[in-house]
Protein backbone atom coordinates (compact mmCIF):
# COMPACT_ATOMS: atom_id res chain seq x y z
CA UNK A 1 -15.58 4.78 -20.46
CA UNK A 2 -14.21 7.56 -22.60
CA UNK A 3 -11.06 7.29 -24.26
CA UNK A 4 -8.86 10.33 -25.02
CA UNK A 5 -7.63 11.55 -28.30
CA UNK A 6 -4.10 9.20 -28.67
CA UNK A 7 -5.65 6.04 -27.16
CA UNK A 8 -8.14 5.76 -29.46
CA UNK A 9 -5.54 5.90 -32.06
CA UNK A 10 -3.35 2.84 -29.96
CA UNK A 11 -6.60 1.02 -29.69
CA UNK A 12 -7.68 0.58 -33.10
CA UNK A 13 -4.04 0.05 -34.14
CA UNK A 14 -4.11 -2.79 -31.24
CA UNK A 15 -7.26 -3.60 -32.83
CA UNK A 16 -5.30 -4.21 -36.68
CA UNK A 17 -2.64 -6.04 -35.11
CA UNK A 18 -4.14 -8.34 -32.73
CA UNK A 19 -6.36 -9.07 -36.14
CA UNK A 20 -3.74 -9.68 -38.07
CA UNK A 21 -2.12 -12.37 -35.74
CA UNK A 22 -5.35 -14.21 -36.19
CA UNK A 23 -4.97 -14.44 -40.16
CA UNK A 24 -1.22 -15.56 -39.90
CA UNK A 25 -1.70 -17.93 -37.02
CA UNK A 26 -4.77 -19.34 -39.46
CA UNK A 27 -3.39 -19.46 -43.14
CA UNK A 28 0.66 -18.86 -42.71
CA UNK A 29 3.08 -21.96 -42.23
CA UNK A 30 5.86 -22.00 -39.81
CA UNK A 31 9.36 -20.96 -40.50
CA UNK A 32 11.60 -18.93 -38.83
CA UNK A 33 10.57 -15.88 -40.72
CA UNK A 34 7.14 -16.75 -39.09
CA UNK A 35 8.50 -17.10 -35.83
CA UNK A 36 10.35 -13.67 -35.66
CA UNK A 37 6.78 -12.24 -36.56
CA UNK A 38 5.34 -14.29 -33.40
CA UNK A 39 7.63 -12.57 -31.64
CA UNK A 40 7.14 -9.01 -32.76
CA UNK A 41 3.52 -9.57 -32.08
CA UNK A 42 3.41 -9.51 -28.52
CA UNK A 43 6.13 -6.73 -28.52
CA UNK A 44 4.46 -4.35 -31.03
CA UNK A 45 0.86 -4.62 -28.74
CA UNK A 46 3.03 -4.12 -25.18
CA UNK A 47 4.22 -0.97 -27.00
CA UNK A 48 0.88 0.27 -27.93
CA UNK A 49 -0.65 -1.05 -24.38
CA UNK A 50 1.98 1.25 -22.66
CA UNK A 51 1.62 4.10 -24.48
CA UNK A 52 -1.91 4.20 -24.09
CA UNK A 53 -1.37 3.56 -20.33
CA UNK A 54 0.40 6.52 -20.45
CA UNK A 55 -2.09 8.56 -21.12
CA UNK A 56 -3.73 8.55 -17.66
CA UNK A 57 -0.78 10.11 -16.10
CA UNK A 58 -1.90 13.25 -17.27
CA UNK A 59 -5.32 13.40 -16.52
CA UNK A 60 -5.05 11.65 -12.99
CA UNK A 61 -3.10 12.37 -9.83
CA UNK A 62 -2.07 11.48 -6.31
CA UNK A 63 -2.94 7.55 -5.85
CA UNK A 64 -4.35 6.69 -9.14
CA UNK A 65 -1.60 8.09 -10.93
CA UNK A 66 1.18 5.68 -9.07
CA UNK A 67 -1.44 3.02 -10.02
CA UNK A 68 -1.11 3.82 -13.29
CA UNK A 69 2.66 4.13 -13.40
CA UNK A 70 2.84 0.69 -11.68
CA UNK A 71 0.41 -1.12 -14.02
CA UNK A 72 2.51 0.68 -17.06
CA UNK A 73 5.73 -0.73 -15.40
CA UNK A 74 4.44 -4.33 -15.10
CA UNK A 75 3.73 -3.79 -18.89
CA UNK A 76 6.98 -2.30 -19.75
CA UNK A 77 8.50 -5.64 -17.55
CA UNK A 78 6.52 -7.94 -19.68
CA UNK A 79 7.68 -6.12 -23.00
CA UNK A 80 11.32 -6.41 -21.73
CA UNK A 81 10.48 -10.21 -21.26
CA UNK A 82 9.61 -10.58 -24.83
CA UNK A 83 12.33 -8.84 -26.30
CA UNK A 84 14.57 -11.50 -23.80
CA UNK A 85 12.83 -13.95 -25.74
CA UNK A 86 12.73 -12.32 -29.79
CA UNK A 87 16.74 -12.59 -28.75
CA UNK A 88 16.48 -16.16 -27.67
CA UNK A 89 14.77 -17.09 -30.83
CA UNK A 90 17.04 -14.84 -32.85
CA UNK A 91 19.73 -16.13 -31.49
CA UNK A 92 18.93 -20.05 -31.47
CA UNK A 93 20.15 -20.65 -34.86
CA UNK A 94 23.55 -19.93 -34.04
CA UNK A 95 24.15 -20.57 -30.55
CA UNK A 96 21.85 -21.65 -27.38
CA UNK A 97 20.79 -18.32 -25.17
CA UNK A 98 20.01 -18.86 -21.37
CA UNK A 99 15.62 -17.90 -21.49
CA UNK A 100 16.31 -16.94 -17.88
CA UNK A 101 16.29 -13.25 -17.94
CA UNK A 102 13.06 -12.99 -20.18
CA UNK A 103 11.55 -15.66 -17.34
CA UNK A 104 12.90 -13.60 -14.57
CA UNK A 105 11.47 -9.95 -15.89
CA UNK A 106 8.04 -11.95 -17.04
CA UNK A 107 7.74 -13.16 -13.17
CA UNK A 108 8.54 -9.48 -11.83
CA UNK A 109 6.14 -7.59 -13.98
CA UNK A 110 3.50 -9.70 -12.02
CA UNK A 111 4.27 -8.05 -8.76
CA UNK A 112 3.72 -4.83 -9.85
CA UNK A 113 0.31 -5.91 -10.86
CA UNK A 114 0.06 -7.05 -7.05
CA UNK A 115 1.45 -4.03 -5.71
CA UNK A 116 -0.34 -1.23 -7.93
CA UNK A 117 -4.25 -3.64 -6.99
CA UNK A 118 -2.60 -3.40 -3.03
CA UNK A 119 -3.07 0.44 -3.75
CA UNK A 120 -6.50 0.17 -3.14
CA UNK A 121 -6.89 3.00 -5.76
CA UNK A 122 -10.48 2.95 -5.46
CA UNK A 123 -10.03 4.01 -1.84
CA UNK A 124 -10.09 7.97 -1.54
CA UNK A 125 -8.25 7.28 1.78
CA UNK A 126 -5.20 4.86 0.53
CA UNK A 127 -2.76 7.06 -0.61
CA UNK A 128 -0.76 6.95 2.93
CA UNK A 129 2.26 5.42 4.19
CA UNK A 130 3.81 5.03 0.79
CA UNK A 131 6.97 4.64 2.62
CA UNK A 132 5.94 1.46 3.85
CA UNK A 133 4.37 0.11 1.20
CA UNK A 134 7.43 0.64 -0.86
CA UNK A 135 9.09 -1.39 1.26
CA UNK A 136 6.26 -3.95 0.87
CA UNK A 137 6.63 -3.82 -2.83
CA UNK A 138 10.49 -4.48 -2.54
CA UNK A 139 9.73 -7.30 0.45
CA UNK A 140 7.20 -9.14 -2.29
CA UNK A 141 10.14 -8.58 -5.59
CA UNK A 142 12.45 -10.06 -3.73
CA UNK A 143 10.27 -12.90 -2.05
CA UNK A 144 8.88 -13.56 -5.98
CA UNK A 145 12.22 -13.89 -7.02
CA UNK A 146 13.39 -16.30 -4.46
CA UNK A 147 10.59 -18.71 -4.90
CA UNK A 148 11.76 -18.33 -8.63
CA UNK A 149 15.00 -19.07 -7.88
CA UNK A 150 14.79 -21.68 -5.41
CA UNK A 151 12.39 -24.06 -7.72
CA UNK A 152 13.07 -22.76 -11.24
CA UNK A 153 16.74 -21.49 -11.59
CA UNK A 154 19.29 -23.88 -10.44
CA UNK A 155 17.91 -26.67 -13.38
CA UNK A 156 19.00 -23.82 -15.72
CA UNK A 157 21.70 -22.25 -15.07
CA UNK A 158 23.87 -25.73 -13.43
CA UNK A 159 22.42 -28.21 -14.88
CA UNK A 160 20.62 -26.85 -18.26
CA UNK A 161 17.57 -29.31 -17.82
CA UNK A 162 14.90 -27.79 -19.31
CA UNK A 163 12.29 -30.93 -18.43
CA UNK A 164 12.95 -29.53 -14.95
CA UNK A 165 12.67 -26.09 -15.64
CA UNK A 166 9.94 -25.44 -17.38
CA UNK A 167 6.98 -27.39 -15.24
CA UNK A 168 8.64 -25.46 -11.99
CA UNK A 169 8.62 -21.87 -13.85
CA UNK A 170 5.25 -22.48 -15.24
CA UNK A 171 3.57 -23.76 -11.79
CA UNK A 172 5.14 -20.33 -10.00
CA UNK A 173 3.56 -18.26 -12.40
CA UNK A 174 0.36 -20.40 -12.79
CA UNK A 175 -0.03 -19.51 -8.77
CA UNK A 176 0.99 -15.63 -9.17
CA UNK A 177 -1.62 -15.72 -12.05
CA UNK A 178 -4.19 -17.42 -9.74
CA UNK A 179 -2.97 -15.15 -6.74
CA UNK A 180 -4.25 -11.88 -9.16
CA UNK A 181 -6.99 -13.35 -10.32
CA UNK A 182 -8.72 -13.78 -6.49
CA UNK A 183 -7.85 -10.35 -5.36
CA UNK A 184 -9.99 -9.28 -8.73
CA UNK A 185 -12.05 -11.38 -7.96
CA UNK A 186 -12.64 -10.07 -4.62
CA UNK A 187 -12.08 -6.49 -6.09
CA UNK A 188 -15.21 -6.94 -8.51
CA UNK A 189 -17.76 -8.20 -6.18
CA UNK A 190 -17.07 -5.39 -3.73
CA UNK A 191 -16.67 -2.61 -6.01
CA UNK A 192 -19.55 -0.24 -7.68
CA UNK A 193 -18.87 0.39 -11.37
CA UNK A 194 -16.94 1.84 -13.20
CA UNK A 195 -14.47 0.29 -10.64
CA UNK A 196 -16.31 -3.02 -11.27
CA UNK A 197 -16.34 -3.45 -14.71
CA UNK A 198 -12.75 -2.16 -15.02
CA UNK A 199 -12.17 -5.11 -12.32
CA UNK A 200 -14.21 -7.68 -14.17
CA UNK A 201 -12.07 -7.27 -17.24
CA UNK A 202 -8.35 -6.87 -15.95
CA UNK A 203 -9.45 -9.98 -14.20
CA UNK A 204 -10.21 -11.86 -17.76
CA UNK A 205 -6.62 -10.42 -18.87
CA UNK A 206 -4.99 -12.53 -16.48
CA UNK A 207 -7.10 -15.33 -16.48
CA UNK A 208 -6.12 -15.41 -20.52
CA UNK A 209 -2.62 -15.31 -19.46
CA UNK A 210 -3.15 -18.24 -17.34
CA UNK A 211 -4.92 -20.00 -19.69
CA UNK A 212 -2.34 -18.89 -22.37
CA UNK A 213 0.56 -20.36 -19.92
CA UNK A 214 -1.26 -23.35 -19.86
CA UNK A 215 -1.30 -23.65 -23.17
CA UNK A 216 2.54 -22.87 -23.76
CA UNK A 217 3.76 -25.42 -20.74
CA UNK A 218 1.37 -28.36 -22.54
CA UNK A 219 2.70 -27.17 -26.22
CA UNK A 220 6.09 -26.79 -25.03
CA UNK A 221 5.49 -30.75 -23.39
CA UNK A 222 4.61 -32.35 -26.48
CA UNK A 223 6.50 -29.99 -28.92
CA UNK A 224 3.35 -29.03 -30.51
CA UNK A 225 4.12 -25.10 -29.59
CA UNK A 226 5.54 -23.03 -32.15
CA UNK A 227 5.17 -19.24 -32.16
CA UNK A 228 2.97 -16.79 -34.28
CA UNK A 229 0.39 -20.19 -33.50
CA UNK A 230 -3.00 -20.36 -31.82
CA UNK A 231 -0.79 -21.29 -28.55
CA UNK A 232 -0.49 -17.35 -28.60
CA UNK A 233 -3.68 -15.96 -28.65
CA UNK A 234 -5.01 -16.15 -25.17
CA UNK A 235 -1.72 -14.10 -24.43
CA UNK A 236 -2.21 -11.20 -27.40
CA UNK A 237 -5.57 -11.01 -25.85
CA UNK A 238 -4.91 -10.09 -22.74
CA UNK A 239 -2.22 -7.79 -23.83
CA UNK A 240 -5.23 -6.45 -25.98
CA UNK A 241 -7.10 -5.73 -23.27
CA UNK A 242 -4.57 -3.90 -21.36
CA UNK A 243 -5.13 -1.28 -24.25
CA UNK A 244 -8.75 -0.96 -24.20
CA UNK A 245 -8.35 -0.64 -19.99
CA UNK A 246 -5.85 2.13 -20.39
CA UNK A 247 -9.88 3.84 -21.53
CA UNK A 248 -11.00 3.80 -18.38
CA UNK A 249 -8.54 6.35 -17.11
CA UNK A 250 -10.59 9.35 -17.34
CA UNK A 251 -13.69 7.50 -15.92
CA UNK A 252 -11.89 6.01 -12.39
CA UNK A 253 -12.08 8.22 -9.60
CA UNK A 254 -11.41 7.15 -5.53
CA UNK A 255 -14.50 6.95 -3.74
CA UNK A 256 -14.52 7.63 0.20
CA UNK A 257 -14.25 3.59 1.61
CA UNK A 258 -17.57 3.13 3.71
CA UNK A 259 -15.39 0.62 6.11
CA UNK A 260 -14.04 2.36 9.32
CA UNK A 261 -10.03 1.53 9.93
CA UNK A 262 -9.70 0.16 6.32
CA UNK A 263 -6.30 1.35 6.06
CA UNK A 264 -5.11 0.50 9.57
CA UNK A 265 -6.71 -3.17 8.90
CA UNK A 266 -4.59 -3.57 5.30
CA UNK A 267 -1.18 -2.78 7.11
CA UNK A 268 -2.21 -5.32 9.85
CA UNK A 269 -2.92 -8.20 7.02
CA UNK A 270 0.05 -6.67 5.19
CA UNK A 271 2.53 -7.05 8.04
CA UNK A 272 0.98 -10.49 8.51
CA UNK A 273 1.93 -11.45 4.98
CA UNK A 274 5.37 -10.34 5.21
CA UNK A 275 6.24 -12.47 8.21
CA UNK A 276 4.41 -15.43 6.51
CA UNK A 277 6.50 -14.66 3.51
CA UNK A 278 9.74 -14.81 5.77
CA UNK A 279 8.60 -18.45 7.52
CA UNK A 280 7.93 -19.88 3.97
CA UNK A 281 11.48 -19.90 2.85
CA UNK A 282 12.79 -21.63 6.25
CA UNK A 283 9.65 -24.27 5.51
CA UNK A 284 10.02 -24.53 1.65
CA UNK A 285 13.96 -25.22 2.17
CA UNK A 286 13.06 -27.88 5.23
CA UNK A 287 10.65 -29.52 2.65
CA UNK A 288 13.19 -29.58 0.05
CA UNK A 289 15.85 -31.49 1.92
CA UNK A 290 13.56 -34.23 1.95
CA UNK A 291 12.99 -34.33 -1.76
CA UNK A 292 14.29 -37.44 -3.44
CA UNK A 293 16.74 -37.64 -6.50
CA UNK A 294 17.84 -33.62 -6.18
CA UNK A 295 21.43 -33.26 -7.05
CA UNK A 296 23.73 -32.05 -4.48
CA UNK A 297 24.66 -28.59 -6.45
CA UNK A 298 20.83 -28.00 -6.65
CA UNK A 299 20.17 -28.43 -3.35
CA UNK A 300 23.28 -26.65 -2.19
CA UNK A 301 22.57 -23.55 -4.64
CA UNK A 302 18.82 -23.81 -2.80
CA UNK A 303 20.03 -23.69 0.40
CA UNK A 304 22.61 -20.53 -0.22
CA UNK A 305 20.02 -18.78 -1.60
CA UNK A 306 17.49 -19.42 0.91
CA UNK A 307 19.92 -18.17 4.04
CA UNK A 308 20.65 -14.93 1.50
CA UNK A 309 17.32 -14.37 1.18
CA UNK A 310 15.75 -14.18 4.74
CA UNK A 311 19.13 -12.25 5.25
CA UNK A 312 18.09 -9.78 2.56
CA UNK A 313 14.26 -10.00 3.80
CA UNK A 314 14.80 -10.22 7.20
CA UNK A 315 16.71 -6.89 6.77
CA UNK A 316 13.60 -5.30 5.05
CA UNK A 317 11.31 -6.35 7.72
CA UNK A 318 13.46 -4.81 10.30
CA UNK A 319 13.73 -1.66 8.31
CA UNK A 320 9.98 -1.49 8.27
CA UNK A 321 9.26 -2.41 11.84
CA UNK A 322 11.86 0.55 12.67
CA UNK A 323 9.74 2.68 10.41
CA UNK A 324 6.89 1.41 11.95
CA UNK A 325 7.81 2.13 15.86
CA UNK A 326 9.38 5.45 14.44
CA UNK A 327 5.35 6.80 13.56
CA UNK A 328 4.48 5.29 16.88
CA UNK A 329 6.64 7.37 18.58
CA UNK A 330 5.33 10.06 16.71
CA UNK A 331 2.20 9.38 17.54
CA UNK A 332 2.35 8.95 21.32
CA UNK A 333 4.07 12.59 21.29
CA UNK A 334 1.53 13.95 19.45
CA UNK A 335 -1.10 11.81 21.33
CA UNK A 336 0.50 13.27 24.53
CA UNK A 337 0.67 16.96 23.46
CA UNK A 338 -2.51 16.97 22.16
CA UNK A 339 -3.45 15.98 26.20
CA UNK A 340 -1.62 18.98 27.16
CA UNK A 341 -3.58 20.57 24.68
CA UNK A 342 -6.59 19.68 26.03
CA UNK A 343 -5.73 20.35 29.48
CA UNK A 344 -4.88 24.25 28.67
CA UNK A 345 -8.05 24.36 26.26
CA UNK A 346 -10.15 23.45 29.33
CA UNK A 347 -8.68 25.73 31.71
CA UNK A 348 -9.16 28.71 29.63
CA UNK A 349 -12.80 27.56 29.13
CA UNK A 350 -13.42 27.23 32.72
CA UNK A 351 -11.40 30.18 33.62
CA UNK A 352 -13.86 31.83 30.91
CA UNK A 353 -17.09 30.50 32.31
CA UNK A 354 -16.29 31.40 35.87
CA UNK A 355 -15.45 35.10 34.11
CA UNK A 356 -18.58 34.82 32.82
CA UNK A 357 -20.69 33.67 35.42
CA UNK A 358 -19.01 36.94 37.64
CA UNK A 359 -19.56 39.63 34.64
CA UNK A 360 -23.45 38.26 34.98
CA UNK A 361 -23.26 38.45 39.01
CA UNK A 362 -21.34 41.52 38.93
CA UNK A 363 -24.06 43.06 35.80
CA UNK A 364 -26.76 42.16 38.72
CA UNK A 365 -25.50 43.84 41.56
CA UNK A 366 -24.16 47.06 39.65
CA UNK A 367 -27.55 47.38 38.64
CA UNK A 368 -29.21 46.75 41.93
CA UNK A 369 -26.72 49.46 43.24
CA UNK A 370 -27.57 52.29 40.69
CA UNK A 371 -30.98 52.19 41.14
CA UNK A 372 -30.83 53.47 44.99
CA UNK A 373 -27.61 55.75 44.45
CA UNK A 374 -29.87 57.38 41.31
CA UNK A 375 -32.59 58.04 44.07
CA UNK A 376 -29.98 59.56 46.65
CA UNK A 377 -28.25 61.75 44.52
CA UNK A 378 -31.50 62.84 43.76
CA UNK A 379 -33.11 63.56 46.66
CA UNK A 380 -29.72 65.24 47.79
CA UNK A 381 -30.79 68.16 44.63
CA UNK A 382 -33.86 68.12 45.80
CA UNK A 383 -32.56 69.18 49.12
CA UNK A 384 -29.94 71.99 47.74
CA UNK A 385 -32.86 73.31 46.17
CA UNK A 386 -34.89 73.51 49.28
CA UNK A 387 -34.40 77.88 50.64
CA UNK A 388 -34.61 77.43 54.19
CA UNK A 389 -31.67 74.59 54.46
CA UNK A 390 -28.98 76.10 56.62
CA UNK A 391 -25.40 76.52 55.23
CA UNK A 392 -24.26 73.39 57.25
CA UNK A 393 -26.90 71.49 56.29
CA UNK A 394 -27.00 72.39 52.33
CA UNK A 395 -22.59 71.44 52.75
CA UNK A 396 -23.75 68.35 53.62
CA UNK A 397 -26.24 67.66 50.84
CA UNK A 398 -24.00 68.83 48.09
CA UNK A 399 -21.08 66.38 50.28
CA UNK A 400 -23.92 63.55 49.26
CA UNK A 401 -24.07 63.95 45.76
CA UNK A 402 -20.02 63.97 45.48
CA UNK A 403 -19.68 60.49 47.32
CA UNK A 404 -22.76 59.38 45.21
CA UNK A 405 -20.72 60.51 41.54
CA UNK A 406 -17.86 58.37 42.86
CA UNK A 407 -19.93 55.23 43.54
CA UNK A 408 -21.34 55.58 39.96
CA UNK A 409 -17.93 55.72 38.58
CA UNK A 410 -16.91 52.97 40.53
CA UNK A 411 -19.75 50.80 39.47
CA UNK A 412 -19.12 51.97 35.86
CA UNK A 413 -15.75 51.14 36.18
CA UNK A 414 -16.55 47.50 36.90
CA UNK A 415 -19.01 46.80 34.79
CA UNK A 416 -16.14 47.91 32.13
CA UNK A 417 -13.65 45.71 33.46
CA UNK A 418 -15.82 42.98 33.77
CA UNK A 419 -16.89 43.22 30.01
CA UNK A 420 -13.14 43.04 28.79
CA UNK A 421 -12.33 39.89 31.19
CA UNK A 422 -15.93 37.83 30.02
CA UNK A 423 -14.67 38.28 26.10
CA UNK A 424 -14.11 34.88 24.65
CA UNK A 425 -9.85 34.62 24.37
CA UNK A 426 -8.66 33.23 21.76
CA UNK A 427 -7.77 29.07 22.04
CA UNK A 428 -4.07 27.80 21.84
CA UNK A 429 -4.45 24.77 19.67
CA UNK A 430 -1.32 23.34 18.12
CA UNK A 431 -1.45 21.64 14.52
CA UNK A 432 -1.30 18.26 14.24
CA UNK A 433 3.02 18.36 13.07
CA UNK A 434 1.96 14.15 11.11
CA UNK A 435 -0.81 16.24 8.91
């Protein structure tokens, strides 16, 4: 791991602040003052994390370059979820602030962790269909968002029941957070280094931000939680390591995948998880009209959203399968021209191996036929030069050696023609029109 020039500088300012949390959270009593700073913590490193992030989309490109854009954005998300909340607390002395929209943009900034690790940008073959896996990464926001919505949001915003809120919000997250963690997991074992290590240590980012979610629902529980506290740590960490990760950049290069039909085997599990995402809401909604002691504008604000979201994902999937059938197409054209192809490729070489196989019969026989029309025309001299041949008979000798010249210009002739037909011609081959 190398890092460049203006990361270092990030990382050892990281390094200060993170440092500096620990002193305050060790010696420095709460207040609100102290509570702003807990705040401006976590924002202050998410700066500093994306910046240095942003330092590997110069010196990468193609696939690991939208990795790195993606990972920066599910930073940027998180830093917009902590400013949500600096206003929340800023805000709580005077009047009460919804913590919604910081919950909402903290949840989202998770999926594009998912979607930039469903790059596969280790793979030096998994930069294609990026159509399709934009609509993937859309299809997984928006099925994210309804499980957020369906547990978390209508305790909030009708009913303002934080007891309720809070264990639902935290569980969701708790099972993104453990969703990231086995993909790494898997990721690591798999992977050679540097990919590994790099792997090995994103993973013990997230598990700190489980572990520092944890921490927060069961301080938040018994109202031991106050920010700028050790309850924050786990969570700086992580955001810590983000910045020392962003080093890696320069090291991370895609290495050809030594599995045949990787990429056709990820859209087959991918397409598999998007119709399992689209039966979970039916099933989660079927289970939820069982649940005891829901109020009626809960379960009716679950059950709207529920029918608006398979609308809006059933849509998607649709969208994608049209996509899908769309390259199909494509590819049983091309599949079928490429037969035609094939077809005209193999007349031409069989036209040129019969062409061949006469310009070697035809070589043959010329030759066979020189040899005894070299020995007439030159007996036929031999008997011009002979005195006592008659008139007639020396007419007839020199008539010899004319029908003789023409023979050996026919035979020429052929053998000249027959060299221009056996030449190789050239080979129609059409370019593939999906390269």
């Amino acid at each position: 791991m190398k890092f460049l020039p203006r990361q270092k500088i990030y990382f050892v300012i990281a390094t200060f602040v993170f440092l500096l949390h620990l002193v305050v959270a060790a010696f420095a009593r709460t207040s609100f003052a102290l509570t702003l700073f807990g705040d401006t913590t976590p924002c202050l490193l998410l700066i500093l994390a994306s910046l240095a992030l942003r330092e590997n989309f110069r010196c990468t490109d193609g696939i690991l370059s939208l990795f790195w854009k993606l990972f920066a954005g599910g930073v940027a998300l998180i830093l917009v979820s902590q400013i949500c909340w600096f206003y929340f607390d800023w805000t709580s002395r005077y009047s009460v602030q919804s913590p919604v929209p910081g919950d909402a943009f903290f949840l989202l900034a998770h999926v594009f962790f998912l979607s930039a690790l469903a790059l596969r940008p280790h793979s030096a073959s998994a930069g294609r269909d990026l159509r399709i896996r934009s609509l993937d990464f859309v299809l997984l926001s928006l099925w994210w968002l309804s499980l957020f919505g369906y547990f978390s949001l209508p305790w909030q915003i009708l009913r303002h029941d934080l007891s309720h809120y809070n264990p639902s919000f935290y569980l969701l997250t708790l099972f993104q957070h453990l969703v990231i963690i086995g993909a790494l997991a898997v990721l690591s074992v798999r992977k050679p280094s540097p990919w590994r290590s790099f792997y090995l240590l994103l993973l013990l980012a997230f598990a700190s931000i489980a572990v520092g979610n944890v921490l927060l629902s069961t301080g938040t529980d018994k109202n031991t939680y106050y920010s700028r506290s050790y309850f924050d740590t786990p969570f700086l960490l992580a955001i810590y390591l983000f910045t020392f990760l962003a080093g890696f950049g320069p090291a991370l290069q895609p290495r050809e995948d030594s599995t045949p039909n990787r990429e056709l085997m990820q859209s087959v599990w991918t397409a598999r998880f998007a119709m399992l995402a689209i039966l979970s809401l039916p099933l989660i909604a079927l289970l939820g009209f069982y649940e005891k002691e829901v109020p009626p504008d809960v379960a009716n604000f679950r059950l709207r959203l529920v029918f608006g979201a398979m609308f809006l994902l059933g849509a998607l999937v649709y969208w994608k399968l049209s996509l899908v059938a769309r390259e199909l197409v494509d590819l049983v054209r091309l599949k079928s021209d490429s037969i035609e192809t094939l077809k005209t490729v193999q007349q031409q070489v069989t036209h040129s191996e019969k062409l061949v196989a006469l310009g070697r019969l035809a070589a043959g026989a010329a030759h066979e036929i020189s040899n005894p029309l070299t020995a007439i025309l030159g007996y036929s001299e031999l008997l011009t030069d002979v005195p006592s041949l008659s008139p007639e008979d020396r007419a007839n000798a020199q008539l010899i050696q004319q029908q003789v010249h023409h023979a050996q210009a026919a035979v020429n002739s052929l053998r000249s023609s027959l060299r221009q037909n056996a030449s190789p011609a050239p080979l129609l081959v059409e370019k593939n029109p999906l390269s």
